[in-house]
Protein backbone atom coordinates (compact mmCIF):
# COMPACT_ATOMS: atom_id res chain seq x y z
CA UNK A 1 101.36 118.04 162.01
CA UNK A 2 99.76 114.51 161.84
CA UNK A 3 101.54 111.84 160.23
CA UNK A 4 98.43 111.51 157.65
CA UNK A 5 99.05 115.12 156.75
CA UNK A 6 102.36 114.61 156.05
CA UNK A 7 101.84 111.43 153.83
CA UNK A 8 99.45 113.24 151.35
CA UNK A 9 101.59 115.79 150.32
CA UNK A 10 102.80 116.05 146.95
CA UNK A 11 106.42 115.15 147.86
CA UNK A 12 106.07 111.79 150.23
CA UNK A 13 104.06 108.32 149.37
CA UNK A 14 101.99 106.28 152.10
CA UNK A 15 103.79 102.76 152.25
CA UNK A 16 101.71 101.82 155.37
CA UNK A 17 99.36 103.79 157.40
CA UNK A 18 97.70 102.71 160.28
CA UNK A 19 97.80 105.50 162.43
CA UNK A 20 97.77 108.10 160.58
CA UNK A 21 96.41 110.62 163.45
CA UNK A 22 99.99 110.02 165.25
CA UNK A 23 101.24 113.50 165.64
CA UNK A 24 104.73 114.40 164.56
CA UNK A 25 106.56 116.46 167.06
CA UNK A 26 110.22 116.17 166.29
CA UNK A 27 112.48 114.99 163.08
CA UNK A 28 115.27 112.24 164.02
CA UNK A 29 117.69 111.29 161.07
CA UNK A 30 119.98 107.78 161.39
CA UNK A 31 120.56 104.58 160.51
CA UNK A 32 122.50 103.32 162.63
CA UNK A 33 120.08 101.32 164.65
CA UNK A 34 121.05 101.43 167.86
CA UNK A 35 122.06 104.84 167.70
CA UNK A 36 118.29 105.74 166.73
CA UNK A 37 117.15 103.62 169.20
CA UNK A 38 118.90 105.38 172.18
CA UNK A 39 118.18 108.69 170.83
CA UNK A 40 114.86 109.46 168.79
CA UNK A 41 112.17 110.64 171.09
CA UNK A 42 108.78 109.73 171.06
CA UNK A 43 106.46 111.52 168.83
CA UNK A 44 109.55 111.79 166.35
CA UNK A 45 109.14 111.14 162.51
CA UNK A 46 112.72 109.15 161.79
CA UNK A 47 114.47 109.66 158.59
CA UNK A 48 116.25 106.78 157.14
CA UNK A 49 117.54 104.75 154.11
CA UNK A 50 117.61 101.58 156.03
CA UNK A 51 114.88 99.11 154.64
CA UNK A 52 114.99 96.08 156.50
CA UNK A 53 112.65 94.52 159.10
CA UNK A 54 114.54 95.62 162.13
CA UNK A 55 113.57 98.88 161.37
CA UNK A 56 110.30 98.14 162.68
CA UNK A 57 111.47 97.80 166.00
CA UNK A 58 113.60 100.36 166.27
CA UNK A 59 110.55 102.26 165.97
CA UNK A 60 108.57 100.31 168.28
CA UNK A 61 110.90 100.80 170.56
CA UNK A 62 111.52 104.55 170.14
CA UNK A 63 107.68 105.19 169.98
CA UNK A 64 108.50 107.36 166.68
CA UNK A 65 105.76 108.64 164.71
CA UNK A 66 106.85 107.16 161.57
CA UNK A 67 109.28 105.99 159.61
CA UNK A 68 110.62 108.06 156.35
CA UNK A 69 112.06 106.44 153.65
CA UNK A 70 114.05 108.89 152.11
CA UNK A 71 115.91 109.27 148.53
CA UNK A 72 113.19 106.42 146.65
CA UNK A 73 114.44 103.71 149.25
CA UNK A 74 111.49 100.72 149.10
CA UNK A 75 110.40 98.20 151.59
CA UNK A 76 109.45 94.45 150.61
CA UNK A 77 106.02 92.98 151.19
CA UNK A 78 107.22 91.60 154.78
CA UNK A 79 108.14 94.91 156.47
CA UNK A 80 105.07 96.31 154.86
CA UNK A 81 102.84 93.32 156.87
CA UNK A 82 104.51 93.67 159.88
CA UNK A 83 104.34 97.52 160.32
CA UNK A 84 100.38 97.18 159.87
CA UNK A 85 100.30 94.78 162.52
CA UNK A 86 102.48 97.00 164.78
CA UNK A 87 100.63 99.92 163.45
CA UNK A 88 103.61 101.80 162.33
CA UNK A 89 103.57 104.23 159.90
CA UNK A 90 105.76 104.19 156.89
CA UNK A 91 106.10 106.68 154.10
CA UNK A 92 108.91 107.49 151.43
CA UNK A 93 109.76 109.98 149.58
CA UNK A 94 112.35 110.72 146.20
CA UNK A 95 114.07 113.17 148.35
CA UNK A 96 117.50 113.14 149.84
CA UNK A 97 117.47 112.71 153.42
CA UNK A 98 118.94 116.63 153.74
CA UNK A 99 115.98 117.89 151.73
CA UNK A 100 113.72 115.54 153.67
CA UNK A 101 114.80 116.85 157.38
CA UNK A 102 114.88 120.71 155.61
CA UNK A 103 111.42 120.08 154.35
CA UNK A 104 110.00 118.71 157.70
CA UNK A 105 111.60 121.71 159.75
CA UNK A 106 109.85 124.21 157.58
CA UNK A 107 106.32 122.56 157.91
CA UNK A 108 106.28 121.07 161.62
């Protein structure tokens, strides 16, 4: 599934899309940053409630897909700049991060 596919559905929101053709291989939960940095492979969409800018490279650094905001977590107008510059994809959704990784096994 491509991260653009993903984004349009009913249940998620595009926060920032700039490669939207990024496929999405794998589902990584954490927010413990180093943690997710060590562990999320490439190609991963990463669940998280963390909202600040170091979240950005995390994901740089991991390569992941994109980053889920889960359970209505937002991001200010500087992450949202930044992760258009770094092309990262960000998208949110209302659900809980359970729900969120459930969802995403069903339809990867």
């Amino acid at each position: 599934m491509r991260v653009k596919d993903l984004a349009t559905c009913e249940l998620f929101n595009i926060v920032t899309l700039p490669d939207g053709e990024r496929e999405i291989d794998g589902v990584y939960i954490g927010d413990l940053l180093s943690w997710v940095m060590g562990r999320a492979q490439s190609g991963n969409a990463w669940i998280t409630i963390m909202s600040n800018i170091n979240i950005l490279a995390v994901a740089s650094l991991s390569d992941t897909s994109c980053i889920i905001l889960a359970e209505g977590v937002t991001v200010d107008e500087e992450v949202k700049k930044t992760a258009i510059e770094k092309e990262i994809n960000i998208i949110s959704t209302n659900m809980d991060i359970f729900s969120t990784a459930v969802y995403l096994n069903e339809v990867i």
